[in-house]
PDB file of N, CA and C in Angstrom:
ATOM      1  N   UNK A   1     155.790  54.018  96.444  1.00  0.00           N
ATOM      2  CA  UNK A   1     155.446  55.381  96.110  1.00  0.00           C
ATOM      3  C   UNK A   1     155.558  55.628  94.616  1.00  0.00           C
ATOM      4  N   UNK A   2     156.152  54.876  94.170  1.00  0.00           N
ATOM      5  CA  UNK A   2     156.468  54.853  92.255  1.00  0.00           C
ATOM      6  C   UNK A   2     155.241  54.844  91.661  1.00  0.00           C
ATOM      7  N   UNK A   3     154.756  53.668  92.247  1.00  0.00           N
ATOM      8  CA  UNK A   3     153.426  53.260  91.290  1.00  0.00           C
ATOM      9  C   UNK A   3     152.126  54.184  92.057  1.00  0.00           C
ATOM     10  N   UNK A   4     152.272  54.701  93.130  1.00  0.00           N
ATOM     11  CA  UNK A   4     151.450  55.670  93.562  1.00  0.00           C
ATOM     12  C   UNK A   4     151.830  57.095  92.452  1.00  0.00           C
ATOM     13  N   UNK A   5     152.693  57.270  92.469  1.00  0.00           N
ATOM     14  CA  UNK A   5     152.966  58.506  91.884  1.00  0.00           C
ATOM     15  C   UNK A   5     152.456  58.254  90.178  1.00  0.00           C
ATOM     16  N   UNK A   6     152.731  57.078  89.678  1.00  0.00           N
ATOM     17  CA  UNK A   6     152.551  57.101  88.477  1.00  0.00           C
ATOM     18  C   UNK A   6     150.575  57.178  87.971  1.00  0.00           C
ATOM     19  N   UNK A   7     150.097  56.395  89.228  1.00  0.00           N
ATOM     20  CA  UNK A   7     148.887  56.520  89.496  1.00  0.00           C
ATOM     21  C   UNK A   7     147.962  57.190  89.744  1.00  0.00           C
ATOM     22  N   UNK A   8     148.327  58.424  90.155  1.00  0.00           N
ATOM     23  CA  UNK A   8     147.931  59.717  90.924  1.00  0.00           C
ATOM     24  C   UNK A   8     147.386  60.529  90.089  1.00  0.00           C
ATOM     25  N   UNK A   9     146.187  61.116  90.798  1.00  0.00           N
ATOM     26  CA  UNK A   9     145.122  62.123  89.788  1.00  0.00           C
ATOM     27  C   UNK A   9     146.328  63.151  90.143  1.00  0.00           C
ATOM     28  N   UNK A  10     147.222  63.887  89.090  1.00  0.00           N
ATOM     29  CA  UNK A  10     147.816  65.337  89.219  1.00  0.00           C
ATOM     30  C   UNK A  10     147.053  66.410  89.047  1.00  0.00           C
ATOM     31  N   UNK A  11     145.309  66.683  88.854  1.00  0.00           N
ATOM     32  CA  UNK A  11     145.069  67.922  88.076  1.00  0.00           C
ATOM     33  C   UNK A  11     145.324  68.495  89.259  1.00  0.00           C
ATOM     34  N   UNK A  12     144.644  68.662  90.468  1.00  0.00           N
ATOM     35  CA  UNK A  12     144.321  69.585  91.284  1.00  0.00           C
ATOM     36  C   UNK A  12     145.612  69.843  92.325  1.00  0.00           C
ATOM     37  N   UNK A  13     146.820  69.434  91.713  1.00  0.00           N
ATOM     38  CA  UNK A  13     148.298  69.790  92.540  1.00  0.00           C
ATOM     39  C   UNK A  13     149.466  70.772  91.549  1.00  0.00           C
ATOM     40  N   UNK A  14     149.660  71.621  92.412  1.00  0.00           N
ATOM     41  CA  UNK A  14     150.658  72.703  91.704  1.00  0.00           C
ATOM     42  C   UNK A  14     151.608  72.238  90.955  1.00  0.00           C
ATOM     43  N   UNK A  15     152.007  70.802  91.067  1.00  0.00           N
ATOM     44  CA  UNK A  15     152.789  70.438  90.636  1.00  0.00           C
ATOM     45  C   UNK A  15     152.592  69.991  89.274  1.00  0.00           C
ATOM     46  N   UNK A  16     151.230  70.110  89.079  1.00  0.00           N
ATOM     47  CA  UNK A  16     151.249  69.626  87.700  1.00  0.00           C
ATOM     48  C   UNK A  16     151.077  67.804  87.382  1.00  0.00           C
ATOM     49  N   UNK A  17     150.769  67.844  86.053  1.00  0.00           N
ATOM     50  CA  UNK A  17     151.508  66.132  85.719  1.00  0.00           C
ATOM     51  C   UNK A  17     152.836  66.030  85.607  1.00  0.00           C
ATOM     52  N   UNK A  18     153.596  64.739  86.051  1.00  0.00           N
ATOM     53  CA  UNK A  18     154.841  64.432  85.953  1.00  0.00           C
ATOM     54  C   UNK A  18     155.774  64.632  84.632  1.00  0.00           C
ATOM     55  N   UNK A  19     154.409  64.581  83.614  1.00  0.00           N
ATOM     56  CA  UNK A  19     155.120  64.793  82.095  1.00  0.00           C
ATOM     57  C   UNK A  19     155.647  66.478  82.115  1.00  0.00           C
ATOM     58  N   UNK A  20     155.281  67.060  82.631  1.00  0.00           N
ATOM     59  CA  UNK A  20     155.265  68.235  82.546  1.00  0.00           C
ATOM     60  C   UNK A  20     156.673  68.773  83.766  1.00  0.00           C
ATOM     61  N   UNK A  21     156.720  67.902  84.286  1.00  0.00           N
ATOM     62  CA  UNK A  21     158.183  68.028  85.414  1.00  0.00           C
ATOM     63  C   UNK A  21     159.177  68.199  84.853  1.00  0.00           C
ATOM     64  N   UNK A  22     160.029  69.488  85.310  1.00  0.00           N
ATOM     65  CA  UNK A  22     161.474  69.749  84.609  1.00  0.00           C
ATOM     66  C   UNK A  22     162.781  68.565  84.990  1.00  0.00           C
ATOM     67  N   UNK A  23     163.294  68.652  84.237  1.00  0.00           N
ATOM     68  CA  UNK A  23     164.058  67.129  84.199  1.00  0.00           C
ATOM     69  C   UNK A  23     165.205  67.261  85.688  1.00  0.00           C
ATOM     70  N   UNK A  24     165.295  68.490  86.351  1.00  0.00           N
ATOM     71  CA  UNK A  24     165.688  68.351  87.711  1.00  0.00           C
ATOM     72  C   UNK A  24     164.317  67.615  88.773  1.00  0.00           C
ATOM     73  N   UNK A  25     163.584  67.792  88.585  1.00  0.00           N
ATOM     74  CA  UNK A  25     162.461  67.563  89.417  1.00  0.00           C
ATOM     75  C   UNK A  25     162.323  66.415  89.585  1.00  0.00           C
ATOM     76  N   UNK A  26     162.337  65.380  88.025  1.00  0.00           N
ATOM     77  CA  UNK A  26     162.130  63.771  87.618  1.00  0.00           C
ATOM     78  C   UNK A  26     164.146  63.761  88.793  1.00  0.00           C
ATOM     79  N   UNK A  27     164.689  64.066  88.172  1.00  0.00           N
ATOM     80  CA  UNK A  27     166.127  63.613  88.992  1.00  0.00           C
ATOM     81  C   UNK A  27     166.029  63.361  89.873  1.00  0.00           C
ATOM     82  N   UNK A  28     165.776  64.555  90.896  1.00  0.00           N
ATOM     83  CA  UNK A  28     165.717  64.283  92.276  1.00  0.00           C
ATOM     84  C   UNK A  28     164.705  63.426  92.847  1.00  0.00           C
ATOM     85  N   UNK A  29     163.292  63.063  92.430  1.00  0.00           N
ATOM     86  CA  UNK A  29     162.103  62.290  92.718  1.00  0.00           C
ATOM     87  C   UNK A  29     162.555  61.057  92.378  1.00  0.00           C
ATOM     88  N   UNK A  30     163.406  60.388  91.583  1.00  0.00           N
ATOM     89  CA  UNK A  30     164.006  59.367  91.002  1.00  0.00           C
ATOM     90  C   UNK A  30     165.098  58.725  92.220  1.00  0.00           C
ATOM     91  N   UNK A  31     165.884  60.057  92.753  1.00  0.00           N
ATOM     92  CA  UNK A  31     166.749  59.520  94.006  1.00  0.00           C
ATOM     93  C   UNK A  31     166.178  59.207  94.732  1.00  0.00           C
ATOM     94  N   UNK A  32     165.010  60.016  95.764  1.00  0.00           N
ATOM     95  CA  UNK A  32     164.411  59.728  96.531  1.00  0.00           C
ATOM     96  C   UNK A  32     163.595  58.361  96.726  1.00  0.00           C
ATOM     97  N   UNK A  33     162.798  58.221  95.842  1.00  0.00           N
ATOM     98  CA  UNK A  33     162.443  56.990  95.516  1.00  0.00           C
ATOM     99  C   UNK A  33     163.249  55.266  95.807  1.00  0.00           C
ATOM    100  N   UNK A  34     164.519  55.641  95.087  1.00  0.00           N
ATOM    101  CA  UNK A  34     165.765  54.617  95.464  1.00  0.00           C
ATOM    102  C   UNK A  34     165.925  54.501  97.022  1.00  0.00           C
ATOM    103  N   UNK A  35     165.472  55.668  97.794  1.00  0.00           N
ATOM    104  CA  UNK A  35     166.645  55.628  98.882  1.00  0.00           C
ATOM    105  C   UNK A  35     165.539  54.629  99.939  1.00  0.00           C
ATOM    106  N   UNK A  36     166.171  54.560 100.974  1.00  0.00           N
ATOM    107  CA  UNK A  36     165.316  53.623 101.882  1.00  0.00           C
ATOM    108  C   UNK A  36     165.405  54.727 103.371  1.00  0.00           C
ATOM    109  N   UNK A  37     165.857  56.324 102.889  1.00  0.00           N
ATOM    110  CA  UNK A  37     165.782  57.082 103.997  1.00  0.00           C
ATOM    111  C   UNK A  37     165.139  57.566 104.060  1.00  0.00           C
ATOM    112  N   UNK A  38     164.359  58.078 104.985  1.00  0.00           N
ATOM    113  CA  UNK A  38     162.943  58.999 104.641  1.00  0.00           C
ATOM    114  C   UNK A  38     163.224  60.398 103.953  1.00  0.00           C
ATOM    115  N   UNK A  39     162.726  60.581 103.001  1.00  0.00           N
ATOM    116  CA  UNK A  39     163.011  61.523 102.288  1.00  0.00           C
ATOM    117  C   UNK A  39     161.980  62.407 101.513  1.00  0.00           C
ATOM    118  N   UNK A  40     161.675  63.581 101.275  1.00  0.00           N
ATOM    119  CA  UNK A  40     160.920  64.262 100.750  1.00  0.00           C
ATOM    120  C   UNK A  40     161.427  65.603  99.977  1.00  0.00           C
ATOM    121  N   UNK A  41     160.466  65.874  98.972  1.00  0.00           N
ATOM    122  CA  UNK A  41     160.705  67.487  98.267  1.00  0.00           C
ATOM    123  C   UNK A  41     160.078  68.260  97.960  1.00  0.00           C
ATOM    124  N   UNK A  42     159.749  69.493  98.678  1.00  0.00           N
ATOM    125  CA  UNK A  42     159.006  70.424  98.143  1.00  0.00           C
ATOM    126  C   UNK A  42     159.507  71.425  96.679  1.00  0.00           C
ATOM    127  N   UNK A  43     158.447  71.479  95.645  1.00  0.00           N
ATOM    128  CA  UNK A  43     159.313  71.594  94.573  1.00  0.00           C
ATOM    129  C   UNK A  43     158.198  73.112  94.172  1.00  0.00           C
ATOM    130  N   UNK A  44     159.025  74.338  93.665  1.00  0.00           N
ATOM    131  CA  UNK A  44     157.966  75.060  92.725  1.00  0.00           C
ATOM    132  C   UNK A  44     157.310  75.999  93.999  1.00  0.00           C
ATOM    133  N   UNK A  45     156.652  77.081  93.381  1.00  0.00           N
ATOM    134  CA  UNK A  45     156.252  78.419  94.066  1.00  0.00           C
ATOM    135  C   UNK A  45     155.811  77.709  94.793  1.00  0.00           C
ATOM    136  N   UNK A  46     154.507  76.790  94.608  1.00  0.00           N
ATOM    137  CA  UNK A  46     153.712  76.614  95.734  1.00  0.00           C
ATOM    138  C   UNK A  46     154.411  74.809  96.778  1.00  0.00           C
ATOM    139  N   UNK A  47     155.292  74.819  96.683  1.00  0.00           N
ATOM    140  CA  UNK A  47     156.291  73.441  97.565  1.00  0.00           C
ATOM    141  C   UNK A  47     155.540  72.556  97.352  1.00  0.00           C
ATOM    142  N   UNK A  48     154.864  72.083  96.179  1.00  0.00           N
ATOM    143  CA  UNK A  48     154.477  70.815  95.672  1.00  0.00           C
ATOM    144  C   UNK A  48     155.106  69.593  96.272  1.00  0.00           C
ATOM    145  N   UNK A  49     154.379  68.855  97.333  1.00  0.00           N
ATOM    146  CA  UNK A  49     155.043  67.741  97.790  1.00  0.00           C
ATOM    147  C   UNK A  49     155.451  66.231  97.599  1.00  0.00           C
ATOM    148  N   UNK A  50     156.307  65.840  97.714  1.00  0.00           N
ATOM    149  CA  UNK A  50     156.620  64.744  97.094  1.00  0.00           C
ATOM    150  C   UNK A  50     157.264  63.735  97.979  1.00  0.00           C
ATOM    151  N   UNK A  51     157.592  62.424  98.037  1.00  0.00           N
ATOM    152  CA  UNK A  51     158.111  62.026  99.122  1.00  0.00           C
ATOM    153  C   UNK A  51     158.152  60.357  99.120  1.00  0.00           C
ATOM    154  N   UNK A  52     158.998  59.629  99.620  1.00  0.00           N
ATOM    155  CA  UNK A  52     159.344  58.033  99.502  1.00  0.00           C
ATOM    156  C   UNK A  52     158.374  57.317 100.269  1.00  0.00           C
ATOM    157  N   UNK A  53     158.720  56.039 100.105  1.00  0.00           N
ATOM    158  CA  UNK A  53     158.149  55.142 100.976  1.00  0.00           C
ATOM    159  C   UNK A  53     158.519  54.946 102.642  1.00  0.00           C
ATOM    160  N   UNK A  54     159.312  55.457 102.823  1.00  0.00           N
ATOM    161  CA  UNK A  54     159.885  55.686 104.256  1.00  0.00           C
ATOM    162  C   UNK A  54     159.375  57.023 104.662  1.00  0.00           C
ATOM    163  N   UNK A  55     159.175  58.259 103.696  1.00  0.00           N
ATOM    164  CA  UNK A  55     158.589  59.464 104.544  1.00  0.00           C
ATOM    165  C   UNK A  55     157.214  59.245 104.900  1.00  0.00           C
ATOM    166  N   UNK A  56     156.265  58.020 103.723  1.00  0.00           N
ATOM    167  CA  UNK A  56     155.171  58.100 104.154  1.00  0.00           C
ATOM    168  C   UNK A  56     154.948  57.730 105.326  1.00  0.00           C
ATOM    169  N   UNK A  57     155.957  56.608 106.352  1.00  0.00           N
ATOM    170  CA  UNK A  57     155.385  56.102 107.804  1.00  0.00           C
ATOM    171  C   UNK A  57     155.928  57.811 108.648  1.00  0.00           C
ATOM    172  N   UNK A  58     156.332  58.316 108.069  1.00  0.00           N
ATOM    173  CA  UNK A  58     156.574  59.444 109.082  1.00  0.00           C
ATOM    174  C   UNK A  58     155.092  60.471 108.777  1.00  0.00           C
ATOM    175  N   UNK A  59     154.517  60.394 108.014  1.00  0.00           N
ATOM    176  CA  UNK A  59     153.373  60.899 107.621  1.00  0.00           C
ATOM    177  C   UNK A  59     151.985  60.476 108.222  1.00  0.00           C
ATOM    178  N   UNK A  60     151.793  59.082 108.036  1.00  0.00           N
ATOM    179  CA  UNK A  60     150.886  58.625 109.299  1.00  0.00           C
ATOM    180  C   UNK A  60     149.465  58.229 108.286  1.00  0.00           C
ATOM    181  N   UNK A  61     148.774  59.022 108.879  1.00  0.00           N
ATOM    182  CA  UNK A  61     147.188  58.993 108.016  1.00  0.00           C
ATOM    183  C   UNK A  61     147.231  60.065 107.476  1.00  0.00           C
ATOM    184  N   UNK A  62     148.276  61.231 107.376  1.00  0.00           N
ATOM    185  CA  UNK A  62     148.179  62.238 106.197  1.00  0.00           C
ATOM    186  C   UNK A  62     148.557  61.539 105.137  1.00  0.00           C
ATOM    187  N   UNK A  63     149.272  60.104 105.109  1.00  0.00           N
ATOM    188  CA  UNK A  63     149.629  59.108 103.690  1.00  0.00           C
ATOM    189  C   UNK A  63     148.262  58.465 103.323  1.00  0.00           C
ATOM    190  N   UNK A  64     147.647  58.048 101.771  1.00  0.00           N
ATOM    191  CA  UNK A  64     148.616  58.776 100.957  1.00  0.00           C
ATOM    192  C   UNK A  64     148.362  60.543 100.170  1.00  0.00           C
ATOM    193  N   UNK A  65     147.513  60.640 100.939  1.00  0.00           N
ATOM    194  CA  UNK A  65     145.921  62.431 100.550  1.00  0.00           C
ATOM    195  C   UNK A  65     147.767  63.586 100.339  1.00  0.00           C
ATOM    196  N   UNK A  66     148.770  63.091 100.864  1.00  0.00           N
ATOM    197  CA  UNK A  66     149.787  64.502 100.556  1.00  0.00           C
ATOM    198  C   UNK A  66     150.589  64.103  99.887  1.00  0.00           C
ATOM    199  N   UNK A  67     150.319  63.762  99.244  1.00  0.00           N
ATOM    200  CA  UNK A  67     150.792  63.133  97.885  1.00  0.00           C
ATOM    201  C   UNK A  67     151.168  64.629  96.544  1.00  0.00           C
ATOM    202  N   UNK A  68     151.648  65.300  95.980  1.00  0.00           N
ATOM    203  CA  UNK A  68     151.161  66.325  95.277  1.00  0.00           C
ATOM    204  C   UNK A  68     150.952  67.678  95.679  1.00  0.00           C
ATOM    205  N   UNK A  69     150.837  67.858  97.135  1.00  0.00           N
ATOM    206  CA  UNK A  69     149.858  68.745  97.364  1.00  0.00           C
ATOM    207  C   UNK A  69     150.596  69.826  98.146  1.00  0.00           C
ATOM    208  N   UNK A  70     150.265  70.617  98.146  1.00  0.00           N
ATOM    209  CA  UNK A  70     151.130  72.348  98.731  1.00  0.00           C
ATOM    210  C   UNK A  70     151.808  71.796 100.362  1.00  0.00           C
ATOM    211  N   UNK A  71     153.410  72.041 100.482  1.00  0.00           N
ATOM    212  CA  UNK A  71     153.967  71.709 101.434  1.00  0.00           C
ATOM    213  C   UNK A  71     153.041  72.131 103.270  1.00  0.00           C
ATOM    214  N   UNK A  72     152.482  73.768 103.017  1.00  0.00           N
ATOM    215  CA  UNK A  72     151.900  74.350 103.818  1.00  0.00           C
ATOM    216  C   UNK A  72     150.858  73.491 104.213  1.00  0.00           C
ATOM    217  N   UNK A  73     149.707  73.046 102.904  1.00  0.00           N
ATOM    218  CA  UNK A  73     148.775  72.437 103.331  1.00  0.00           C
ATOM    219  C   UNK A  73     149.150  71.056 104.144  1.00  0.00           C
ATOM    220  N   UNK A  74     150.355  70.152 103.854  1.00  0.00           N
ATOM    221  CA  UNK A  74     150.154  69.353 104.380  1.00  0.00           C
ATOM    222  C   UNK A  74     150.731  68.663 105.888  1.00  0.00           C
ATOM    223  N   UNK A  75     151.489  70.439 106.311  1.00  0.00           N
ATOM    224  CA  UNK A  75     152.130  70.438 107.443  1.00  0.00           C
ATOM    225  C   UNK A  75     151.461  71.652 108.519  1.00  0.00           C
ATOM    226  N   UNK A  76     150.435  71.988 107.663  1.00  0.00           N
ATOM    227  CA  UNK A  76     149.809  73.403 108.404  1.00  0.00           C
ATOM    228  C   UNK A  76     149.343  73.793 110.004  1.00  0.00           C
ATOM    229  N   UNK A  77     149.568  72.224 110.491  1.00  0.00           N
ATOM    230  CA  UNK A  77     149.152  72.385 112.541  1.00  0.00           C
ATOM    231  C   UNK A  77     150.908  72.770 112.736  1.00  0.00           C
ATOM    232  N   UNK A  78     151.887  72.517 111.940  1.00  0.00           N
ATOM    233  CA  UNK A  78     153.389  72.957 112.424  1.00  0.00           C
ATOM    234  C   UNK A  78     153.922  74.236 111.298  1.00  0.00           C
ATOM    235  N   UNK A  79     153.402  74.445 110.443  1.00  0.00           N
ATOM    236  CA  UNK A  79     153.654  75.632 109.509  1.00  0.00           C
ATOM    237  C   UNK A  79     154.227  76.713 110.426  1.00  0.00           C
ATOM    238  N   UNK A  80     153.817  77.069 111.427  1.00  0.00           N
ATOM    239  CA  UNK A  80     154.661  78.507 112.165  1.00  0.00           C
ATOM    240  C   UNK A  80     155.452  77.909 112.722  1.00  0.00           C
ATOM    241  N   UNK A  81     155.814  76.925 112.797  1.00  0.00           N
ATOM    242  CA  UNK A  81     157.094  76.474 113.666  1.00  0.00           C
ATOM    243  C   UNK A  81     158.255  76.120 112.137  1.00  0.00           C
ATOM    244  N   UNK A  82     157.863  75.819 110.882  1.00  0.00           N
ATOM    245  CA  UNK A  82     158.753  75.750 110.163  1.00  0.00           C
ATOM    246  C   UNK A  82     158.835  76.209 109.382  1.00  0.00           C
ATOM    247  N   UNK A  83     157.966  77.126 109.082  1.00  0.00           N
ATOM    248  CA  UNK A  83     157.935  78.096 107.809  1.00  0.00           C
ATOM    249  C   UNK A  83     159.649  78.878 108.027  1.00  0.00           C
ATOM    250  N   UNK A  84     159.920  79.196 109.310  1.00  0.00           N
ATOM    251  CA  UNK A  84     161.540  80.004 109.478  1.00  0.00           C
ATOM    252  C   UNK A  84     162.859  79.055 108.731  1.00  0.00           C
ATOM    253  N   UNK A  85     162.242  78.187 108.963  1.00  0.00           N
ATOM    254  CA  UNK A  85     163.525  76.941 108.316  1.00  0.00           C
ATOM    255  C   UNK A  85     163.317  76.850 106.803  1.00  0.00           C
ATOM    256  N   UNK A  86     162.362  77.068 106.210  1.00  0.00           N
ATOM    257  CA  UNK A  86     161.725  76.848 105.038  1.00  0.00           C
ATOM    258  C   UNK A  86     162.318  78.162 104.077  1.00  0.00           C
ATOM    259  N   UNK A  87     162.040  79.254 105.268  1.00  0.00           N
ATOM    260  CA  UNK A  87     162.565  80.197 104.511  1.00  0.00           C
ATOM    261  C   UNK A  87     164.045  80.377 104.231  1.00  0.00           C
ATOM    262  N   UNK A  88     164.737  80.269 105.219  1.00  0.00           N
ATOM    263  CA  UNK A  88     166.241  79.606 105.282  1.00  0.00           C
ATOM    264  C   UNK A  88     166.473  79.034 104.101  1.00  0.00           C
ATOM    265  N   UNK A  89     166.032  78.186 104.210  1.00  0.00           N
ATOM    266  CA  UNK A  89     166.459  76.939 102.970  1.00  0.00           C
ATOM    267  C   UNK A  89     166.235  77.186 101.768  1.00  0.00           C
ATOM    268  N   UNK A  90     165.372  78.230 101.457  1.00  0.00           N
ATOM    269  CA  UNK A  90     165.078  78.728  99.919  1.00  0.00           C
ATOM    270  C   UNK A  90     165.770  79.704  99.705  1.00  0.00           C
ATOM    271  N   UNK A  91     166.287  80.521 100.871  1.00  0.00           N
ATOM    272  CA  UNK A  91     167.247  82.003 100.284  1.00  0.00           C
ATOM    273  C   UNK A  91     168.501  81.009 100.106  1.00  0.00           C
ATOM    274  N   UNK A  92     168.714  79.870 100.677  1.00  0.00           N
ATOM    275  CA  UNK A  92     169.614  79.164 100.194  1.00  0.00           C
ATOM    276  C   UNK A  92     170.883  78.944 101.512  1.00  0.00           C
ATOM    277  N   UNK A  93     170.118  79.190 102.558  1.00  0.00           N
ATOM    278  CA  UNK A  93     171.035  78.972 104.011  1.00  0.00           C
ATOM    279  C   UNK A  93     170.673  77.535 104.138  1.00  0.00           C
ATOM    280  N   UNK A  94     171.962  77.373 105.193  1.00  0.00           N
ATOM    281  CA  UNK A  94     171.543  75.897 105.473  1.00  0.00           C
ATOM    282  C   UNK A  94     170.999  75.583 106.917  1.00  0.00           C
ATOM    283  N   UNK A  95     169.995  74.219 106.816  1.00  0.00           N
ATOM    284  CA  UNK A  95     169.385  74.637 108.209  1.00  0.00           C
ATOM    285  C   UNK A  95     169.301  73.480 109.052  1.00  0.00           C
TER     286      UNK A  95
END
């Protein structure tokens, strides 16, 4: 996912280019990366997605097109089932 990420057209993702990532953002994308657990982060107003080499087999054939791309868009057949947890987790409850 490193060299995918480093590879990756960023214009058309909220997230921007990586140069442009606040140095929490590079942190945490840096752990994830290391880990061998499936792991992912939605980052920024619009949950810019991001995610390891272990989240991609949990991803399927949405790997690698959600790469970058708005958390909603790339979970949107389960979005009403987790948008409640989502919201949780941003007022800062744990879920």
């Amino acid at each position: 996912m490193g060299e995918l990420m480093r590879s990756h057209d960023w214009s058309d993702s909220p997230l921007r280019h990586p140069t442009a990532w606040p140095p929490s953002l590079r942190s945490t994308v840096s752990l994830l990366l290391a880990s061998r657990f499936p792991m992912f982060v939605a980052f920024g107003p619009e949950l810019g997605f991001l995610y390891n080499d272990a989240y991609a087999e949990i991803l399927g054939d949405k790997h690698p097109a959600a790469l970058g791309r708005r958390f909603h868009d790339v979970w949107a057949e389960i979005w009403s089932d987790i948008a409640p947890l989502i919201d949780r987790a941003l007022a800062g409850e744990p879920t």
